[in-house]
PDB file of N, CA and C in Angstrom:
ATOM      1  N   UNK A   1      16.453 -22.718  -6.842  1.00  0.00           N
ATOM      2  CA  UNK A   1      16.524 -21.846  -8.007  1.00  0.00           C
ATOM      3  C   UNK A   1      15.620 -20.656  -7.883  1.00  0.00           C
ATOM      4  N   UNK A   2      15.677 -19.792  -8.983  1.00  0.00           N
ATOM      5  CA  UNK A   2      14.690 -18.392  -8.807  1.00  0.00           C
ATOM      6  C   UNK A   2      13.414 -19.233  -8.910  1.00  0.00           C
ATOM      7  N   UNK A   3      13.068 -20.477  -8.908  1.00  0.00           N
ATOM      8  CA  UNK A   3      11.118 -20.659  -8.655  1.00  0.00           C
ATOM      9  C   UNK A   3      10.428 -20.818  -7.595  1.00  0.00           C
ATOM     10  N   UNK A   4      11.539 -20.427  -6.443  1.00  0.00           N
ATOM     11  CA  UNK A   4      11.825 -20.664  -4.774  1.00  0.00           C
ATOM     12  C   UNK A   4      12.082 -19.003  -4.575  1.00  0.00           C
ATOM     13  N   UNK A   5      12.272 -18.115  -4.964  1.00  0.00           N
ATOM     14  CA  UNK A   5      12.347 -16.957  -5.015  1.00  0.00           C
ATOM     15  C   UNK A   5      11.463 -15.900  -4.633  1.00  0.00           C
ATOM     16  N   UNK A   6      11.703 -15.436  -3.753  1.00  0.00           N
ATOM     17  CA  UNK A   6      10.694 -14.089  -4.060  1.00  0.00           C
ATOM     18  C   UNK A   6      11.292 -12.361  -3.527  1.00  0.00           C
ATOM     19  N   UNK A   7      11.305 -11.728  -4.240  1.00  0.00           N
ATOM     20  CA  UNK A   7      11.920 -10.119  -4.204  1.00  0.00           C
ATOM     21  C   UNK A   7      11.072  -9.544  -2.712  1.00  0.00           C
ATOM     22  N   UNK A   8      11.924  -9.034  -1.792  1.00  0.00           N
ATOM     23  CA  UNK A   8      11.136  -8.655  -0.433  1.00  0.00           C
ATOM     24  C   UNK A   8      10.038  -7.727  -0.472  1.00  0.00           C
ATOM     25  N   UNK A   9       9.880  -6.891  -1.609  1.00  0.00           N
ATOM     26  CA  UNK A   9       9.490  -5.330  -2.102  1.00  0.00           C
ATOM     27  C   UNK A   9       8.317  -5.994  -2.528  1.00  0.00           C
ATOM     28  N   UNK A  10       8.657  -7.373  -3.151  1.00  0.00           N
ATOM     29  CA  UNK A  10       6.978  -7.915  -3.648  1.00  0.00           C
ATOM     30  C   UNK A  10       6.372  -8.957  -2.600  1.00  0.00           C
ATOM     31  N   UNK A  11       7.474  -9.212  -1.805  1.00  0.00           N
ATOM     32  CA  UNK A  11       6.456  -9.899  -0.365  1.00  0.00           C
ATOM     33  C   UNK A  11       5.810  -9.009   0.372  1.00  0.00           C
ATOM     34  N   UNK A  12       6.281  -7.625   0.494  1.00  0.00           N
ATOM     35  CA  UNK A  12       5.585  -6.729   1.059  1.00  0.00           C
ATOM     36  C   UNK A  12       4.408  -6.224   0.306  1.00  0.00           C
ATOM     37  N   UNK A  13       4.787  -6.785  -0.839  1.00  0.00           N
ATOM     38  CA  UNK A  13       3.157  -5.488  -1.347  1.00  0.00           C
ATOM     39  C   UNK A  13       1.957  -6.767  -1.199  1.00  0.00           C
ATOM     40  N   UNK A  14       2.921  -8.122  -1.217  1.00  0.00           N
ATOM     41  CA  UNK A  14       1.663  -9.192  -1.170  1.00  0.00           C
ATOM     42  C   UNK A  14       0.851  -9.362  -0.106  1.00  0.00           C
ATOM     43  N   UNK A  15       2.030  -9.450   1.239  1.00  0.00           N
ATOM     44  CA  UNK A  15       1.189  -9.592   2.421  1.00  0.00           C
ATOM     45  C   UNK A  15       0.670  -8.527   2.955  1.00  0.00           C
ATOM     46  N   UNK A  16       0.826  -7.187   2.330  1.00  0.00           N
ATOM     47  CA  UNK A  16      -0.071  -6.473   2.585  1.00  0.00           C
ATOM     48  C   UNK A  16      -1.690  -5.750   1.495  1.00  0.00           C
ATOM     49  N   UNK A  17      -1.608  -6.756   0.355  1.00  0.00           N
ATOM     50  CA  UNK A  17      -3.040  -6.969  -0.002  1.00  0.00           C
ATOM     51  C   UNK A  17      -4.009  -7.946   0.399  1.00  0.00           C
ATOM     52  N   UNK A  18      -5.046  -7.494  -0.117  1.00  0.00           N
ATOM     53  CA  UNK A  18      -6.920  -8.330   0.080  1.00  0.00           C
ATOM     54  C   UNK A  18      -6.449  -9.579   0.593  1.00  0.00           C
ATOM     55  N   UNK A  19      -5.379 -10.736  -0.124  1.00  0.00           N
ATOM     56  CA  UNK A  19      -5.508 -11.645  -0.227  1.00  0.00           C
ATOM     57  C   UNK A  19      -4.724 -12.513   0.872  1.00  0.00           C
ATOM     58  N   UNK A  20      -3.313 -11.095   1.128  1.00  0.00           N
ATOM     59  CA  UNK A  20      -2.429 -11.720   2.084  1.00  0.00           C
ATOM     60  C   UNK A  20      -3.055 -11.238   3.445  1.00  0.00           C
ATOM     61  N   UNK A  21      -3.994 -10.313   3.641  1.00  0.00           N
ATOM     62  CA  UNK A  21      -4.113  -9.414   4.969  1.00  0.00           C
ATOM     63  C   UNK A  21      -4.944 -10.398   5.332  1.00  0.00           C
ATOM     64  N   UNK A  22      -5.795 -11.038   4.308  1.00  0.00           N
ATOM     65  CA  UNK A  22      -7.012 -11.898   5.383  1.00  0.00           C
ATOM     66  C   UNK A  22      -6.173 -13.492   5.381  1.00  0.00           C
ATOM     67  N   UNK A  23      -5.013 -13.711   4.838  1.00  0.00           N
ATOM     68  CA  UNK A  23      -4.320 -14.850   5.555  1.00  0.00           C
ATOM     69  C   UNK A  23      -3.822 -14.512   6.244  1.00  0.00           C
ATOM     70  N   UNK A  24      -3.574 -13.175   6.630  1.00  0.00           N
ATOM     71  CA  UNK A  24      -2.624 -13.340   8.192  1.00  0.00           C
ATOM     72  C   UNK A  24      -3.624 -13.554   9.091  1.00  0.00           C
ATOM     73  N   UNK A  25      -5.058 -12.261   9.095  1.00  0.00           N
ATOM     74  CA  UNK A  25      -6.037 -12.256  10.061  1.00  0.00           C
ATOM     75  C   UNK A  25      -6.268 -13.925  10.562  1.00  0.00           C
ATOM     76  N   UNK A  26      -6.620 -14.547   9.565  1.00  0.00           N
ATOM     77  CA  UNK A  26      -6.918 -16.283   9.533  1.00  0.00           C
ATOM     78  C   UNK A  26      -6.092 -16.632  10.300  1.00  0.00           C
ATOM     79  N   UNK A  27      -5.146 -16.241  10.472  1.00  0.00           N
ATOM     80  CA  UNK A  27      -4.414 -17.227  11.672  1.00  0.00           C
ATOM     81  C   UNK A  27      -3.699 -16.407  12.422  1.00  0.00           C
ATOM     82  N   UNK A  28      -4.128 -15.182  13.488  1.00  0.00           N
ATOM     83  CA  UNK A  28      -3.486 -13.739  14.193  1.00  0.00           C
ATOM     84  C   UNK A  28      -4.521 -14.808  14.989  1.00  0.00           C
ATOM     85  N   UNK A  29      -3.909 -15.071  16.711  1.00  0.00           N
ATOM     86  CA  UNK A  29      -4.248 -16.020  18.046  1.00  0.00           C
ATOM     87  C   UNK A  29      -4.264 -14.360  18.886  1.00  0.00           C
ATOM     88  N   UNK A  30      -4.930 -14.646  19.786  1.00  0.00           N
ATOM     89  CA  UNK A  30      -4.948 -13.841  20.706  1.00  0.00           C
ATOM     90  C   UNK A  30      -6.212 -13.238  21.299  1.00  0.00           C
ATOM     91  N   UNK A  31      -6.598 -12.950  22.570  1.00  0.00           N
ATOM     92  CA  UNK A  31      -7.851 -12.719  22.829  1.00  0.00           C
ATOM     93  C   UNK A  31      -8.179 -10.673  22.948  1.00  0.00           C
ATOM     94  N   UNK A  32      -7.483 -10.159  22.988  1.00  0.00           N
ATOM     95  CA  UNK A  32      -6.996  -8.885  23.753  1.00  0.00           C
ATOM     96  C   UNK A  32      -5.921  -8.075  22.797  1.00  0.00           C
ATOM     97  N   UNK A  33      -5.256  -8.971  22.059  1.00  0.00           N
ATOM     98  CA  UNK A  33      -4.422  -8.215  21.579  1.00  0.00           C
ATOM     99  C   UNK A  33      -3.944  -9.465  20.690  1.00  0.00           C
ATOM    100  N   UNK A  34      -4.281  -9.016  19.211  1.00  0.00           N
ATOM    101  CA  UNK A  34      -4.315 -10.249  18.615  1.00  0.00           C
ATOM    102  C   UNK A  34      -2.395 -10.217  18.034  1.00  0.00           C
ATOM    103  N   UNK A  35      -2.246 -11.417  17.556  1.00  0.00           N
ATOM    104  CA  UNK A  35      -0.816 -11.370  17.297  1.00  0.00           C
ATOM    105  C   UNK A  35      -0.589 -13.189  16.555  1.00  0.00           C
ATOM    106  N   UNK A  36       0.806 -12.972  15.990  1.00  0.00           N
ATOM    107  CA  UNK A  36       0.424 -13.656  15.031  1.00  0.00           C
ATOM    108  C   UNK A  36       2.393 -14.421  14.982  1.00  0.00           C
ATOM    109  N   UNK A  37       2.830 -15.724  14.991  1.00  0.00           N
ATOM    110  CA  UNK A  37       3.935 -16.120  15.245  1.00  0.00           C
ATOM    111  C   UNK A  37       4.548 -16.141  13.714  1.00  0.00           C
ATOM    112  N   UNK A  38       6.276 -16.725  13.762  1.00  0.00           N
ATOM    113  CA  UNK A  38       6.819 -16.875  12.727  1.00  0.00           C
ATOM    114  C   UNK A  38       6.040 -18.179  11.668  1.00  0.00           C
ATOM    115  N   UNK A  39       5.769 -19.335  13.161  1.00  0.00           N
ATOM    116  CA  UNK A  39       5.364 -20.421  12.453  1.00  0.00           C
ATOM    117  C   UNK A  39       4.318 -20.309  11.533  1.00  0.00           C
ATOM    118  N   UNK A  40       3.269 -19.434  11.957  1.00  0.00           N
ATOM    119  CA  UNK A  40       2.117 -19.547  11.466  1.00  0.00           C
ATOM    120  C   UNK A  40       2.239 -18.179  10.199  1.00  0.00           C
ATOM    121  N   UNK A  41       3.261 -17.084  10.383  1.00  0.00           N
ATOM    122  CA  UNK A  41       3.503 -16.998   8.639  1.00  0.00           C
ATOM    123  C   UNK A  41       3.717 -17.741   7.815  1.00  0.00           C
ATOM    124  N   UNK A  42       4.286 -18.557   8.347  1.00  0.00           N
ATOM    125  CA  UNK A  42       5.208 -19.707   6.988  1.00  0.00           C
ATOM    126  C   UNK A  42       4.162 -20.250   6.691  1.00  0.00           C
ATOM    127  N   UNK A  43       2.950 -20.499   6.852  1.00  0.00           N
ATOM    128  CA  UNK A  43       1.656 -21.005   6.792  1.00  0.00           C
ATOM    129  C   UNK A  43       1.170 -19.942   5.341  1.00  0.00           C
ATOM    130  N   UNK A  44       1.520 -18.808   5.348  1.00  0.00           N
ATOM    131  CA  UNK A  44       0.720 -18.095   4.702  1.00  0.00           C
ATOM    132  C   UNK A  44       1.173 -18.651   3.314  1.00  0.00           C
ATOM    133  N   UNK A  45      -0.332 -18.665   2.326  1.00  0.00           N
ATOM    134  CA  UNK A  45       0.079 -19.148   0.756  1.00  0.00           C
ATOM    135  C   UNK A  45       0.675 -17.991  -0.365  1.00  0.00           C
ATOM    136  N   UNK A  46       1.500 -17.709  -0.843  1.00  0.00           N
ATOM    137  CA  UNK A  46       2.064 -16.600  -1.352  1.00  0.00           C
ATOM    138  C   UNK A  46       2.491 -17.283  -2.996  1.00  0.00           C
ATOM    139  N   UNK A  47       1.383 -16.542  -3.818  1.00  0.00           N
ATOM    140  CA  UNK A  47       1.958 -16.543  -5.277  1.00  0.00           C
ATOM    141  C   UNK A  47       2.740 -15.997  -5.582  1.00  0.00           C
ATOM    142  N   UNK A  48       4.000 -17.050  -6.576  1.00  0.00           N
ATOM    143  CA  UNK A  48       5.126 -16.288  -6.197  1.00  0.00           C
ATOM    144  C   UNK A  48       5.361 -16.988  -7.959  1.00  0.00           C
ATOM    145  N   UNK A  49       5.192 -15.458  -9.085  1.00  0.00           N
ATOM    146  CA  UNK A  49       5.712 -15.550  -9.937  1.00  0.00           C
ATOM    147  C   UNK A  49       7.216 -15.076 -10.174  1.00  0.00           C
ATOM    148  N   UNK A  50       7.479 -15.493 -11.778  1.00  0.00           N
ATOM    149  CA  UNK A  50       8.968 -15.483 -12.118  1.00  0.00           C
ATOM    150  C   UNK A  50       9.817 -14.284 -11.186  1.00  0.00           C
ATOM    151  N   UNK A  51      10.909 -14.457 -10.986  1.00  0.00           N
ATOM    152  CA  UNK A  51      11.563 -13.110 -10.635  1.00  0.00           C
ATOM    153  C   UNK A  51      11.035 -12.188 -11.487  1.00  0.00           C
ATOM    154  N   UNK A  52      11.229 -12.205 -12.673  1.00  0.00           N
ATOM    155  CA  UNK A  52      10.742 -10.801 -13.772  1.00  0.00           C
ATOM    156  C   UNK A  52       9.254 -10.324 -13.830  1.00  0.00           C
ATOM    157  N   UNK A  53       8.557 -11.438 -13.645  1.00  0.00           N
ATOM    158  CA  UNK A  53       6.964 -11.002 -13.324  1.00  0.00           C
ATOM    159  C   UNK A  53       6.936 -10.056 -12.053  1.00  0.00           C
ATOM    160  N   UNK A  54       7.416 -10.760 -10.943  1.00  0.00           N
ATOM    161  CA  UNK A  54       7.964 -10.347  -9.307  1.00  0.00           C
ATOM    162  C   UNK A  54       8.067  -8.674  -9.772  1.00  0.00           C
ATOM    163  N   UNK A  55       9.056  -7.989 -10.608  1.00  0.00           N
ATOM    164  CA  UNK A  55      10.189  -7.287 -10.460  1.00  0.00           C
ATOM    165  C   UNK A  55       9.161  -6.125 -11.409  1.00  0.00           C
ATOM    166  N   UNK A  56       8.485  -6.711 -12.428  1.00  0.00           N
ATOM    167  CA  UNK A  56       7.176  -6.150 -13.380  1.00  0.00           C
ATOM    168  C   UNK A  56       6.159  -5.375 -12.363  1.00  0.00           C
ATOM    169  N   UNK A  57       5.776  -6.716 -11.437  1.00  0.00           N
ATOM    170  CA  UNK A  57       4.408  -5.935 -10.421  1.00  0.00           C
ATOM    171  C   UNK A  57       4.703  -4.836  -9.654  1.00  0.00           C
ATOM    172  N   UNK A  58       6.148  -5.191  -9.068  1.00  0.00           N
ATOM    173  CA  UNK A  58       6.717  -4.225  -8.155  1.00  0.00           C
ATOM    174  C   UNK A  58       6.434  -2.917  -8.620  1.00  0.00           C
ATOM    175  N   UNK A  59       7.385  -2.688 -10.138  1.00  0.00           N
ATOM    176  CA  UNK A  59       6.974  -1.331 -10.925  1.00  0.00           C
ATOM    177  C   UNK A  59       5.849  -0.832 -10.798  1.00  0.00           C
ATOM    178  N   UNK A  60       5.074  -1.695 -11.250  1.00  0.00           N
ATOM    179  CA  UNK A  60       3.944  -0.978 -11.675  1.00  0.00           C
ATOM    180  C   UNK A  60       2.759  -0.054 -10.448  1.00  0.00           C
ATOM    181  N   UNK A  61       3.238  -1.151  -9.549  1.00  0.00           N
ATOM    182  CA  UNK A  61       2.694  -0.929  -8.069  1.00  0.00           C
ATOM    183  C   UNK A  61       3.376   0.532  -7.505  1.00  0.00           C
ATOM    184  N   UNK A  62       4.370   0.520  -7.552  1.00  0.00           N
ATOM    185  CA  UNK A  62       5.648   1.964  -7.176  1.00  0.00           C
ATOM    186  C   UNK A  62       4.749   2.860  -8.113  1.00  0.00           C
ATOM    187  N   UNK A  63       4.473   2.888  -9.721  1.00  0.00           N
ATOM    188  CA  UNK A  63       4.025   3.870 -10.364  1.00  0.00           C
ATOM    189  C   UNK A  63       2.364   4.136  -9.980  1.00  0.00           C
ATOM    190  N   UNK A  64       2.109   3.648  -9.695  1.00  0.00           N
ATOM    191  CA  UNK A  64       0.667   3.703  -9.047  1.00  0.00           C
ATOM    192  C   UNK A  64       0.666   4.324  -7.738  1.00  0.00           C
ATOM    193  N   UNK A  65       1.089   3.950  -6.448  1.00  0.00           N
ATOM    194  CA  UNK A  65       1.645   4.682  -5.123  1.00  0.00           C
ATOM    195  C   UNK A  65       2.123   6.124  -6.110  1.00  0.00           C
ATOM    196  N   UNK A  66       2.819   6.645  -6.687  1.00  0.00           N
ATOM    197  CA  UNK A  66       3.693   7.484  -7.180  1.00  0.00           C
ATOM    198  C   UNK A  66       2.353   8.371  -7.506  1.00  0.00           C
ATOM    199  N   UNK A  67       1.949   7.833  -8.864  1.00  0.00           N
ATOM    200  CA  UNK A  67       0.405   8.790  -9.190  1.00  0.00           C
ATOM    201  C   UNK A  67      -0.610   9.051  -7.832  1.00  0.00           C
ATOM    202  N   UNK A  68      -0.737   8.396  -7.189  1.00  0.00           N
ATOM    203  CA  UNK A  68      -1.611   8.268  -6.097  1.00  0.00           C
ATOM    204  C   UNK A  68      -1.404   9.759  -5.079  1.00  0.00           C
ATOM    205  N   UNK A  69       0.063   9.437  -5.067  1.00  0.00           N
ATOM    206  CA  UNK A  69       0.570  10.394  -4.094  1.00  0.00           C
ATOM    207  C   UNK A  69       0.570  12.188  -5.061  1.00  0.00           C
ATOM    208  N   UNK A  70       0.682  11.958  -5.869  1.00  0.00           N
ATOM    209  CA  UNK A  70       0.897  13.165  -6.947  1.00  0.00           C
ATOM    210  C   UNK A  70      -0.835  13.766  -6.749  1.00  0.00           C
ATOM    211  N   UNK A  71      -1.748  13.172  -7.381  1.00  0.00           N
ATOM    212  CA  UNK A  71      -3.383  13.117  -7.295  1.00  0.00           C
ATOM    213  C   UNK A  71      -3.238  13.968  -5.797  1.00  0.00           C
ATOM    214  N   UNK A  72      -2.851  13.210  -4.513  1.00  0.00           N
ATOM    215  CA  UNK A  72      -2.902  13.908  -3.835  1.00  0.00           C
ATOM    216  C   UNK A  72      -2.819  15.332  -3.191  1.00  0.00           C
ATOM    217  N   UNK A  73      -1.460  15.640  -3.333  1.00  0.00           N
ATOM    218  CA  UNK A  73      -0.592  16.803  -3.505  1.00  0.00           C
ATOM    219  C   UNK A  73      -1.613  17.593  -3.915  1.00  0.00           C
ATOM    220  N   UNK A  74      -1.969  17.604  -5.522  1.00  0.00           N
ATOM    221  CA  UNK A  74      -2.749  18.418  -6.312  1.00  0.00           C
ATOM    222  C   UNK A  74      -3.790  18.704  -5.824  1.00  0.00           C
ATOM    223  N   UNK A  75      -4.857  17.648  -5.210  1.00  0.00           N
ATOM    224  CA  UNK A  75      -6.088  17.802  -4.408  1.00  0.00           C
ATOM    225  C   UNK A  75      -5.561  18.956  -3.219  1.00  0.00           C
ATOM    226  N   UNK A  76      -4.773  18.795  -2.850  1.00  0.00           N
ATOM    227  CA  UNK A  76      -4.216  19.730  -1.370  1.00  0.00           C
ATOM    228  C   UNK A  76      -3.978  21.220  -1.975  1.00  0.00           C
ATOM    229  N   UNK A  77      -3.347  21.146  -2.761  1.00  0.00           N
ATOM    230  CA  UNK A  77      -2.571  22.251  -3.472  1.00  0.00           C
ATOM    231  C   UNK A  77      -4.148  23.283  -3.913  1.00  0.00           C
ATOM    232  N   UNK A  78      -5.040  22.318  -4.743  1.00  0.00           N
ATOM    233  CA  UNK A  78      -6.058  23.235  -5.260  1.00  0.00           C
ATOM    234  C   UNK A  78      -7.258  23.692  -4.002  1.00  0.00           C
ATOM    235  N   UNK A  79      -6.949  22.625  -2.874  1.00  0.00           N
ATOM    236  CA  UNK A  79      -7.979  22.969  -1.688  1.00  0.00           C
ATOM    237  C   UNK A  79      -7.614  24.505  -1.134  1.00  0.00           C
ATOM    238  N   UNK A  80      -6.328  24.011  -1.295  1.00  0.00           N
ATOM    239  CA  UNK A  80      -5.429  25.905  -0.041  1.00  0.00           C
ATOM    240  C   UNK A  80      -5.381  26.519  -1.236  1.00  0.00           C
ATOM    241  N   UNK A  81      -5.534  26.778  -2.679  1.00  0.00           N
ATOM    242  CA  UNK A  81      -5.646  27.753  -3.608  1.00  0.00           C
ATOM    243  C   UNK A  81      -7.213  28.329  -3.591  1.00  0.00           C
ATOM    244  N   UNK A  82      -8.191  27.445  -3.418  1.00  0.00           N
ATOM    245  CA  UNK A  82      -9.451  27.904  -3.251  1.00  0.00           C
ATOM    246  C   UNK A  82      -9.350  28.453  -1.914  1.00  0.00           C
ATOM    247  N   UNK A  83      -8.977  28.452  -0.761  1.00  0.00           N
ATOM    248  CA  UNK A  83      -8.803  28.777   0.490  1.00  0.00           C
ATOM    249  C   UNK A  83      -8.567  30.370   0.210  1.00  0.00           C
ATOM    250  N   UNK A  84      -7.601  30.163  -0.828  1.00  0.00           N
ATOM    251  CA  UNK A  84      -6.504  31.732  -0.620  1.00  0.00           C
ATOM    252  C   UNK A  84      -7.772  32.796  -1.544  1.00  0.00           C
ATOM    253  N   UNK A  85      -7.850  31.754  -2.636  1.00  0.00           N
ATOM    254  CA  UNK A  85      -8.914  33.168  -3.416  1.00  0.00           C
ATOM    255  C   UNK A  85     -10.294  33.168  -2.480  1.00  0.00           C
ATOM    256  N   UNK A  86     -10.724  32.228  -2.083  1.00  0.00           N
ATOM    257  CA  UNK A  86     -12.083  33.002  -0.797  1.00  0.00           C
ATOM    258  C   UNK A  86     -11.475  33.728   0.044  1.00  0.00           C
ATOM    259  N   UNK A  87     -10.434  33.696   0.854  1.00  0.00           N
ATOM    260  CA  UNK A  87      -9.865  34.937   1.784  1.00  0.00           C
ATOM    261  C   UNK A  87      -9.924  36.195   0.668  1.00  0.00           C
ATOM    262  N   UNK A  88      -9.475  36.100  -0.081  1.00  0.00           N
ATOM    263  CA  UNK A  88      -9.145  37.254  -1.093  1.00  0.00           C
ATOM    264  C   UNK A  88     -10.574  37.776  -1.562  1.00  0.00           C
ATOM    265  N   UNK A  89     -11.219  36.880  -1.961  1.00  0.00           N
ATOM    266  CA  UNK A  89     -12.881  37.786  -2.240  1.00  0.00           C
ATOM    267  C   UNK A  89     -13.390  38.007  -1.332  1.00  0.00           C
ATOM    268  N   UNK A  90     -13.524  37.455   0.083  1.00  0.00           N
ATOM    269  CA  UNK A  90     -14.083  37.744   1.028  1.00  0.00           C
ATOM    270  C   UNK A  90     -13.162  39.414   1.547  1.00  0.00           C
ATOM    271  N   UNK A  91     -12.311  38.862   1.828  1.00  0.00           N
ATOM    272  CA  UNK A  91     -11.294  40.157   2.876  1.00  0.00           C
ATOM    273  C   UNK A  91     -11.395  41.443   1.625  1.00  0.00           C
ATOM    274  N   UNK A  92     -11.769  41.492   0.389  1.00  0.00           N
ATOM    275  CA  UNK A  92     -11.529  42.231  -0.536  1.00  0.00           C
ATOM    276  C   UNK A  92     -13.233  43.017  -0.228  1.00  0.00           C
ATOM    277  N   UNK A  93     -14.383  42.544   0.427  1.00  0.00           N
ATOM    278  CA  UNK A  93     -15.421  42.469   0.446  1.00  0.00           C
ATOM    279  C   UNK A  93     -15.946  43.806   1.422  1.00  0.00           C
ATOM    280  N   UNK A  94     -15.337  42.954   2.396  1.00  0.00           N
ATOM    281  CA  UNK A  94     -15.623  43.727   3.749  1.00  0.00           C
ATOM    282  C   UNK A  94     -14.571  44.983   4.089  1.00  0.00           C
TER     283      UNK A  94
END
């Protein structure tokens, strides 16, 4: 049933947080080049609420990445706007 369930979009955001990255590390074999089998994912412990909880985090996680990336942009946008008005007071200078 859906309590055996889990949405791929929220296995990805799991095994790639705090909680899933240091269960993979915990069991990644290798001396040189570490690496890590199918068996020993299936090992990994994964909280796995309702589909709709699942489908809730996902959102909220997407709107967060989303702001994150926006924050960004803007930081960039106002760095090369300060860029352009120091060329402009400077080159206006000399």
């Amino acid at each position: 049933g859906d309590a055996n369930r889990v949405l791929n979009e929220y296995l990805a955001y799991f095994l790639n947080s705090k909680t899933g990255t240091e269960q993979i590390i915990a069991r990644a074999q290798g001396t040189t080049r570490m690496r890590i089998n199918v068996g020993n994912i299936k090992t990994v412990l994964v909280h796995v609420p309702s589909l709709e909880q699942q489908a809730e985090f996902v959102g909220e996680l997407r709107r967060i990445e989303q702001t994150v990336a926006e924050v960004k942009d803007a930081i960039v946008e106002r760095v090369r706007l300060g860029n352009t008005l120091q060329n402009i007071v400077f080159d206006g200078c000399l």
